[in-house]
N, C-alpha and C. Protein backbone atom coordinates (compact mmCIF):
# COMPACT_ATOMS: atom_id res chain seq x y z
N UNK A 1 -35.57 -34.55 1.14
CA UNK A 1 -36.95 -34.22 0.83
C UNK A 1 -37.39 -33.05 1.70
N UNK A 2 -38.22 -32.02 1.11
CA UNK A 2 -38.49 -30.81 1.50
C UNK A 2 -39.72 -31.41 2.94
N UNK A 3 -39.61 -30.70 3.73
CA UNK A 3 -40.65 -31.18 4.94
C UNK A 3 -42.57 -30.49 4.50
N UNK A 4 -43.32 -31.22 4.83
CA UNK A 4 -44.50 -31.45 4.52
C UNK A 4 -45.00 -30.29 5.36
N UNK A 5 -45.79 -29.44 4.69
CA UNK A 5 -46.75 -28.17 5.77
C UNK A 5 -48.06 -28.67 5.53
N UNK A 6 -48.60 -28.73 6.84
CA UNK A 6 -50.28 -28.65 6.83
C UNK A 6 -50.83 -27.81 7.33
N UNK A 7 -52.04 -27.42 6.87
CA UNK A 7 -52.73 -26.09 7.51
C UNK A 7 -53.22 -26.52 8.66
N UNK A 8 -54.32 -25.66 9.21
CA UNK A 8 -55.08 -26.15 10.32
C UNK A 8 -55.91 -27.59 10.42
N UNK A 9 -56.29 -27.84 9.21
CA UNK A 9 -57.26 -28.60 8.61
C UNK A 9 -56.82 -29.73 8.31
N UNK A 10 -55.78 -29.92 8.39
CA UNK A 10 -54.12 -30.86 8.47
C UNK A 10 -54.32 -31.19 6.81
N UNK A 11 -54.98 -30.10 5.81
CA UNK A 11 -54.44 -30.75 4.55
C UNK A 11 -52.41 -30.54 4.31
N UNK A 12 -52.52 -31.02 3.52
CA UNK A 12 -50.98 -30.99 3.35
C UNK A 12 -50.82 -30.07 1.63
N UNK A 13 -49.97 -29.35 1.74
CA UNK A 13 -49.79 -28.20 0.95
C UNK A 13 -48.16 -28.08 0.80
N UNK A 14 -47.81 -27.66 -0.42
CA UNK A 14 -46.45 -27.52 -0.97
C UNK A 14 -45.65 -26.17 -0.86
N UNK A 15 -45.77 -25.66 0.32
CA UNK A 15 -45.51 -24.22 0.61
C UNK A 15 -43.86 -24.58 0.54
N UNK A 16 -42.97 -26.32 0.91
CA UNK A 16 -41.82 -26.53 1.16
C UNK A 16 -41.39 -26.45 -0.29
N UNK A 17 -41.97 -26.28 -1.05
CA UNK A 17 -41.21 -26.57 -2.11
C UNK A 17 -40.74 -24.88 -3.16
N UNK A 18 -40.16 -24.69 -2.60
CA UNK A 18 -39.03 -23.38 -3.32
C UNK A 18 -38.85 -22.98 -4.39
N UNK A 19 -38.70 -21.69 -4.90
CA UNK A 19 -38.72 -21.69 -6.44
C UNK A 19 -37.41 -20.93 -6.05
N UNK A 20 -36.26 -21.16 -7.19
CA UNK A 20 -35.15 -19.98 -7.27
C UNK A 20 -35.47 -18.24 -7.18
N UNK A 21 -34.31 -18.09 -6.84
CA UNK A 21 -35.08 -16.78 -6.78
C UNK A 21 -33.50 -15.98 -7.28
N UNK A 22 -33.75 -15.23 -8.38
CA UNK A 22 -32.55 -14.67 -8.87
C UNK A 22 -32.40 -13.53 -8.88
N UNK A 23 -31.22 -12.99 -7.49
CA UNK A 23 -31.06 -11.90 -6.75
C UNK A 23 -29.94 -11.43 -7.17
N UNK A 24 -29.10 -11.67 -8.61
CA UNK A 24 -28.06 -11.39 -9.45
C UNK A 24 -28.14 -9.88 -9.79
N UNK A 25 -29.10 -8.94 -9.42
CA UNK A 25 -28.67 -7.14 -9.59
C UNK A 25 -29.16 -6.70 -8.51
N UNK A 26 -29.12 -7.55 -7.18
CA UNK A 26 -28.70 -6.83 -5.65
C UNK A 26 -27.74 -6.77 -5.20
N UNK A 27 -26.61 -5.89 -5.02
CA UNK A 27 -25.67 -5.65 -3.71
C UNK A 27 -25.68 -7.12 -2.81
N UNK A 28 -24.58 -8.17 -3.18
CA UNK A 28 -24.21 -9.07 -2.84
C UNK A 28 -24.59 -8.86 -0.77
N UNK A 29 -24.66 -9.75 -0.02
CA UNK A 29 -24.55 -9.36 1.20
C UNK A 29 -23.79 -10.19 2.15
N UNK A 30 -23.03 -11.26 1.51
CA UNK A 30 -21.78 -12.30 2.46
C UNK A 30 -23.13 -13.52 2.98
N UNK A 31 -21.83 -14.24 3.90
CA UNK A 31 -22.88 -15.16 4.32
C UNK A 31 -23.00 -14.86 5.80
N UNK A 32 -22.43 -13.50 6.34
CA UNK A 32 -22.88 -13.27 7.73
C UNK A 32 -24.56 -12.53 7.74
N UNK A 33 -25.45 -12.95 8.42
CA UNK A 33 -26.93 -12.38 8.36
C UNK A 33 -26.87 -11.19 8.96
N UNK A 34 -27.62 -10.27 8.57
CA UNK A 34 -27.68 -8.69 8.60
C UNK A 34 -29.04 -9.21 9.27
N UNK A 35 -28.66 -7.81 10.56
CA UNK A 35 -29.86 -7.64 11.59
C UNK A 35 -30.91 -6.98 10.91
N UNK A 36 -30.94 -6.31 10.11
CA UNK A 36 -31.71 -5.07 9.56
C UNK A 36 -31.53 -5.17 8.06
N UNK A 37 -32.55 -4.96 7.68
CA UNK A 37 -33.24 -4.89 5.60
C UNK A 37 -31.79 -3.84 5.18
N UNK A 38 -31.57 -4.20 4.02
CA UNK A 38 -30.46 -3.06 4.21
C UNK A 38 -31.19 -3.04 2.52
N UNK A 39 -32.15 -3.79 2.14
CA UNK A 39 -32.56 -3.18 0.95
C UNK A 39 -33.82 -2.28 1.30
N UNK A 40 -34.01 -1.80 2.47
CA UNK A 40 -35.38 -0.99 2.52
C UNK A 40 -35.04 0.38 1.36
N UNK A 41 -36.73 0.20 0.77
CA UNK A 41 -36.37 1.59 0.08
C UNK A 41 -35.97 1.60 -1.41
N UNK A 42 -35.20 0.04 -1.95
CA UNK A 42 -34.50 -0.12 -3.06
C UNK A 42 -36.00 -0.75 -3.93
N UNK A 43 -35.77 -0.14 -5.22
CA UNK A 43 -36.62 -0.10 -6.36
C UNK A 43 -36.23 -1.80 -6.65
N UNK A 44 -35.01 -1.86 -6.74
CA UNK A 44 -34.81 -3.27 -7.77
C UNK A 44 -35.20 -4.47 -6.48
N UNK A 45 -34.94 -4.38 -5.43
CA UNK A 45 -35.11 -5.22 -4.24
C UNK A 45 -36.49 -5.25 -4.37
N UNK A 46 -37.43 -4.32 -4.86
CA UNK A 46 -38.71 -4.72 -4.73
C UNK A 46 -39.25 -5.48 -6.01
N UNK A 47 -38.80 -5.38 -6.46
CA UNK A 47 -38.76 -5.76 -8.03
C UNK A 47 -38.77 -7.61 -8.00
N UNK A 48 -37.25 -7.70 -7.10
CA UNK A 48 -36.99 -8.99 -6.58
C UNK A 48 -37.90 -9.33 -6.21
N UNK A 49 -38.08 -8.66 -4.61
CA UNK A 49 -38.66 -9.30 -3.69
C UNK A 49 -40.67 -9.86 -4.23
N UNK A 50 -40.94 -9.13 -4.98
CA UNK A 50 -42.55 -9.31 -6.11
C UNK A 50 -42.53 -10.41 -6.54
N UNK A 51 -41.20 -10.65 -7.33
CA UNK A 51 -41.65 -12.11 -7.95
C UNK A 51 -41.35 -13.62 -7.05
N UNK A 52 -40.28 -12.92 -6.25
CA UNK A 52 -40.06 -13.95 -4.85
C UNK A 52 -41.00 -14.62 -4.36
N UNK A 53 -41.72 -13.31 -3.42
CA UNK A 53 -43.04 -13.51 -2.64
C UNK A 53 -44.16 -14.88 -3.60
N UNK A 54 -44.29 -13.74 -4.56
CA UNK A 54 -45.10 -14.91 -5.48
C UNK A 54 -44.47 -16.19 -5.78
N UNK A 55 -43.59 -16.67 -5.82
CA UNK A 55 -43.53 -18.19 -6.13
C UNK A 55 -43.29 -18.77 -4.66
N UNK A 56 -42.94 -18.11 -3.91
CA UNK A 56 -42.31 -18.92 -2.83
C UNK A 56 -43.20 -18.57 -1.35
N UNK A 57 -44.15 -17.22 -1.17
CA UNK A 57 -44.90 -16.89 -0.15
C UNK A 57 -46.64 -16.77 -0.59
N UNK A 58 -46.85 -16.55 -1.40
CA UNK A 58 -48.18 -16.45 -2.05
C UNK A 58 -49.25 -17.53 -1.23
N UNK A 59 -48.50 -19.25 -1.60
CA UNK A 59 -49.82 -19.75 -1.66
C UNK A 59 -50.13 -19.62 0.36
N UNK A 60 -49.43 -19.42 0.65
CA UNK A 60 -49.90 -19.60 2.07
C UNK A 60 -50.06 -18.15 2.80
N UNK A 61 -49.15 -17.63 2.28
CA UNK A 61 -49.69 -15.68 2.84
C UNK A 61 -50.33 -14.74 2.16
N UNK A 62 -51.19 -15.58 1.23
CA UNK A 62 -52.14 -14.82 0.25
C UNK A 62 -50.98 -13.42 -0.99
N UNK A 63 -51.79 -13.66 -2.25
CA UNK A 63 -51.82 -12.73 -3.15
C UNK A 63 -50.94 -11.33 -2.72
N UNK A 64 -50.18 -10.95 -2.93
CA UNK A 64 -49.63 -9.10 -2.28
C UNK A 64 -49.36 -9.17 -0.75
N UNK A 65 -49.61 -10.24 -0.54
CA UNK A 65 -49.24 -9.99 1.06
C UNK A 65 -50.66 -10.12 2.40
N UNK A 66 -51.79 -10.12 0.64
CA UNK A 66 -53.08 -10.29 1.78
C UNK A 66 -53.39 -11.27 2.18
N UNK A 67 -53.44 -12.13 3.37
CA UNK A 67 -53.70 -13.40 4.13
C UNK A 67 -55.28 -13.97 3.61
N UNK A 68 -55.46 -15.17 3.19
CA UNK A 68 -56.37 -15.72 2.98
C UNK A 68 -57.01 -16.31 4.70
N UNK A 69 -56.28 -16.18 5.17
CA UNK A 69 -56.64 -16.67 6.80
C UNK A 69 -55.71 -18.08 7.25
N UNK A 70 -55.00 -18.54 6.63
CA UNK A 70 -54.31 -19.62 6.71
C UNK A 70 -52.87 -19.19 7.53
N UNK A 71 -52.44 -17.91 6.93
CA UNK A 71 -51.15 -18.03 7.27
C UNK A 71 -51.27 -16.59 7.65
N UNK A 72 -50.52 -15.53 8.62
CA UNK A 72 -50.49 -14.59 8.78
C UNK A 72 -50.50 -13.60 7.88
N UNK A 73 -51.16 -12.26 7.99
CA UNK A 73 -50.68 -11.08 7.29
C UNK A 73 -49.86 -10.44 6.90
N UNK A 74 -48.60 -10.47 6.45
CA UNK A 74 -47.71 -10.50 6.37
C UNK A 74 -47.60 -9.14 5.93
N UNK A 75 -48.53 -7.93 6.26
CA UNK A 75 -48.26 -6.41 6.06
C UNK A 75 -48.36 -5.95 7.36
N UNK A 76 -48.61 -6.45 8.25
CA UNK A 76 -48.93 -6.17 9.58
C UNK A 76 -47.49 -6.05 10.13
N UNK A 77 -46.50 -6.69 9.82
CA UNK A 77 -44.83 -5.89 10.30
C UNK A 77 -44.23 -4.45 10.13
N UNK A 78 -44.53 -4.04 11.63
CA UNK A 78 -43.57 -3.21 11.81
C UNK A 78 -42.35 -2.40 11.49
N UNK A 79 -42.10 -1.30 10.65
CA UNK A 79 -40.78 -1.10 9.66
C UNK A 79 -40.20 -0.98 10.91
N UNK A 80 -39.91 -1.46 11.70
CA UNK A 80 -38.75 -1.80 13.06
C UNK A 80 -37.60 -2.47 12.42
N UNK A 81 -35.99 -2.16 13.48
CA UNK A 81 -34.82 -2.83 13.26
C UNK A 81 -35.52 -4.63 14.28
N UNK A 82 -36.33 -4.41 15.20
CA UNK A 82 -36.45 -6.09 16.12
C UNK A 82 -37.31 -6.26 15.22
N UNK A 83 -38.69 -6.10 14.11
CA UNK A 83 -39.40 -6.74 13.36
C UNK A 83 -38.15 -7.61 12.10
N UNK A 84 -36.93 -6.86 11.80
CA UNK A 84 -36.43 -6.85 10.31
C UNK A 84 -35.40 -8.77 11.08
N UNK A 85 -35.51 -8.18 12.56
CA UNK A 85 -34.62 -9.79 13.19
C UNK A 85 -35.92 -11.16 13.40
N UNK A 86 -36.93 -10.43 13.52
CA UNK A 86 -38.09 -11.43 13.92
C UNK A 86 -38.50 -11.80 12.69
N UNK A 87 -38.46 -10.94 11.41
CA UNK A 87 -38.94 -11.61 10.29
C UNK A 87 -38.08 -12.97 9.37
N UNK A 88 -36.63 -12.56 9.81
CA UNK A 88 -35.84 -13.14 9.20
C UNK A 88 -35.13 -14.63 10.17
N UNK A 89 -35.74 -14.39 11.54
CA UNK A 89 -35.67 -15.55 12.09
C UNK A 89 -36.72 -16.28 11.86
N UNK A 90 -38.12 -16.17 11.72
CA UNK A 90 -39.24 -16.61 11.21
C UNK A 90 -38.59 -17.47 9.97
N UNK A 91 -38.40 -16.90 8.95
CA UNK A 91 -38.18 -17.29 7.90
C UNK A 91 -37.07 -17.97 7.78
N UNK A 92 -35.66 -18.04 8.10
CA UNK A 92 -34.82 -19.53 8.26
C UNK A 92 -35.17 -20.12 9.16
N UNK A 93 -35.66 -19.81 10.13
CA UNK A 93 -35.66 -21.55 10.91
C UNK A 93 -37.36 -22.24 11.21
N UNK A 94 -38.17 -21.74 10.24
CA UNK A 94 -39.55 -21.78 9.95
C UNK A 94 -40.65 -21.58 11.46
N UNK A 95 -41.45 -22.19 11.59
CA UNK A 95 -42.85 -22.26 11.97
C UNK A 95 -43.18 -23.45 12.69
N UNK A 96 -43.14 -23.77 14.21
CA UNK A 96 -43.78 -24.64 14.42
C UNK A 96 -44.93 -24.90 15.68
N UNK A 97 -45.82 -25.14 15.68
CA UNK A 97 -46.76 -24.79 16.47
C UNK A 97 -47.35 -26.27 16.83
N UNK A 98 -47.46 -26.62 18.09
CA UNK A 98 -47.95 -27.85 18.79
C UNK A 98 -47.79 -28.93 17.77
N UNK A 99 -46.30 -29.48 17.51
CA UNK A 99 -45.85 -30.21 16.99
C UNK A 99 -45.99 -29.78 15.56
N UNK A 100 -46.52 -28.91 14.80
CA UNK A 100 -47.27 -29.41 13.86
C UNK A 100 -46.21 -27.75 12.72
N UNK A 101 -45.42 -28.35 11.40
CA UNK A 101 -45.25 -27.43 11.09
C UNK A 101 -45.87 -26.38 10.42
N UNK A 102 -45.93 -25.28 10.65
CA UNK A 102 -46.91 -24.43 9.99
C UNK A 102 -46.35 -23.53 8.80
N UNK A 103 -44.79 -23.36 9.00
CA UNK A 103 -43.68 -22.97 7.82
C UNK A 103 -42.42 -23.21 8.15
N UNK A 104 -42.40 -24.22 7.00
CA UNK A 104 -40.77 -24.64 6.80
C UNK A 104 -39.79 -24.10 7.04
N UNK A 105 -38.81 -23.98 7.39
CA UNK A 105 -37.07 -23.51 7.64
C UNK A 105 -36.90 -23.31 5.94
N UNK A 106 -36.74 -22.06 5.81
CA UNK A 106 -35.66 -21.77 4.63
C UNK A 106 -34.22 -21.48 4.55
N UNK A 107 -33.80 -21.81 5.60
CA UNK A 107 -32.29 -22.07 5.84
C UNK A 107 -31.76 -22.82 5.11
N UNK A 108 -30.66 -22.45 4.25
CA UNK A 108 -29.53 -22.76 3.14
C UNK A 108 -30.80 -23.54 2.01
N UNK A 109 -31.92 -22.75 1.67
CA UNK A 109 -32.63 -22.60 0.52
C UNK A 109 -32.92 -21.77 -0.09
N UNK A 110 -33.22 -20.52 0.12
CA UNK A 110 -33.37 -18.93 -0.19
C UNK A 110 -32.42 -18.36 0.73
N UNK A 111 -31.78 -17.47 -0.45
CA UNK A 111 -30.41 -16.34 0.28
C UNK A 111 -30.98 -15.47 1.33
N UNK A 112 -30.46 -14.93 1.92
CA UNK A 112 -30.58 -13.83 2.88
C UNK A 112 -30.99 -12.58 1.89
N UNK A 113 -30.56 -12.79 0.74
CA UNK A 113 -31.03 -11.24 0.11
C UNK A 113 -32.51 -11.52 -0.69
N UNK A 114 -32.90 -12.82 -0.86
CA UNK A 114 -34.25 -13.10 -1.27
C UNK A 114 -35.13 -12.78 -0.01
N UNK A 115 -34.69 -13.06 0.47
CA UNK A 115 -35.65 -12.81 2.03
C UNK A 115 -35.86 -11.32 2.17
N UNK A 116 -34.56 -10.46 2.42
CA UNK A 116 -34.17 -9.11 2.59
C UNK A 116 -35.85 -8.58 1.32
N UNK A 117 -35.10 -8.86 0.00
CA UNK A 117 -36.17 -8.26 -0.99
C UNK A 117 -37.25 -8.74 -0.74
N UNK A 118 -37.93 -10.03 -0.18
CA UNK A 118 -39.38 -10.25 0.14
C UNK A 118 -40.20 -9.50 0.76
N UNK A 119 -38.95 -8.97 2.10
CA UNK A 119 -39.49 -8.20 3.40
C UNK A 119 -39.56 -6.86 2.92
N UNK A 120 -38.53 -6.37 1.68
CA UNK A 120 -38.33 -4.84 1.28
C UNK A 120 -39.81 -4.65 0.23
N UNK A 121 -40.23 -5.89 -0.64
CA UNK A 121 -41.72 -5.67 -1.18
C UNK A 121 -43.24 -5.80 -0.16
N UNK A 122 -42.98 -6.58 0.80
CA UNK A 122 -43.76 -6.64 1.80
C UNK A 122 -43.90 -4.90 2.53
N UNK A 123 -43.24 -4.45 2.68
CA UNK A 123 -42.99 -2.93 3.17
C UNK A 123 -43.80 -2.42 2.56
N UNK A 124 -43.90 -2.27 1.51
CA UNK A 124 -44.42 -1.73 0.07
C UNK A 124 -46.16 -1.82 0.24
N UNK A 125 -46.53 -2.90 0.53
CA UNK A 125 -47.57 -3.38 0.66
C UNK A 125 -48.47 -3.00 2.04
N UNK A 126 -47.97 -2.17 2.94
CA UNK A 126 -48.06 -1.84 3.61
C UNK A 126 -49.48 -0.46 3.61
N UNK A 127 -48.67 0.05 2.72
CA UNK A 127 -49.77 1.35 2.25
C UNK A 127 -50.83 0.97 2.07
N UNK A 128 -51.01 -0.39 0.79
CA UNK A 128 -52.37 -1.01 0.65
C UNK A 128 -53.58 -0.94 1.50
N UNK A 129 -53.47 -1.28 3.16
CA UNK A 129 -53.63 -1.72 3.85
C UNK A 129 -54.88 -0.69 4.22
């Protein structure tokens, strides 16, 4: 069973629960983790990473990347090589703050290249800003 996220407010919310994410016309990437986006820049990675975000980052990091206040901003990262290791450690081994989880571990649930394309449309979103 997927682990339970609560916000501040300790409602409980289904951020654990994952949607596939089908990364079948990206440049395969092994199962060793890459320090650095190696899709920065790629049209189809953003393509991915759009509909990703939305099923699987949306309800808790707001719409495009804009934070409803619940969960961080998630345009506010740095196009850095230590942001591309901090984002992707964030994201497999999740969120936890005074006991309390705030985002799940997506470790061996979303590939490394769903992530890669999340962070390569998140980039994107940047300009918005």
């Amino acid at each position: 069973m997927a682990p339970v996220v609560s916000d501040s407010l300790g409602s409980r919310n289904c951020c654990a629960q994952s949607q596939p994410v089908d990364t079948s016309s990206l440049p395969p990437l092994g199962e060793e983790l890459r320090k650095q986006n190696p899709y920065r820049g790629s049209e189809e990675a953003v393509k991915v990473g759009t509909s990703a975000y939305t099923q699987n980052c949306a309800r808790c990091h707001g719409l495009e990347g804009i934070s409803g206040g619940l969960a961080p901003d998630l345009r506010d990262y740095d196009l850095l090589p230590d942001t591309d290791q901090f984002f992707m450690e964030k994201t497999m081994k999740g969120v936890v703050r005074n006991g309390a989880v705030k985002m799940p571990p997506y470790q061996g649930i979303i590939n490394q290249e769903a992530i890669w394309a999340i962070k390569t449309y998140l980039e994107t979103r940047r300009e918005s800003k």
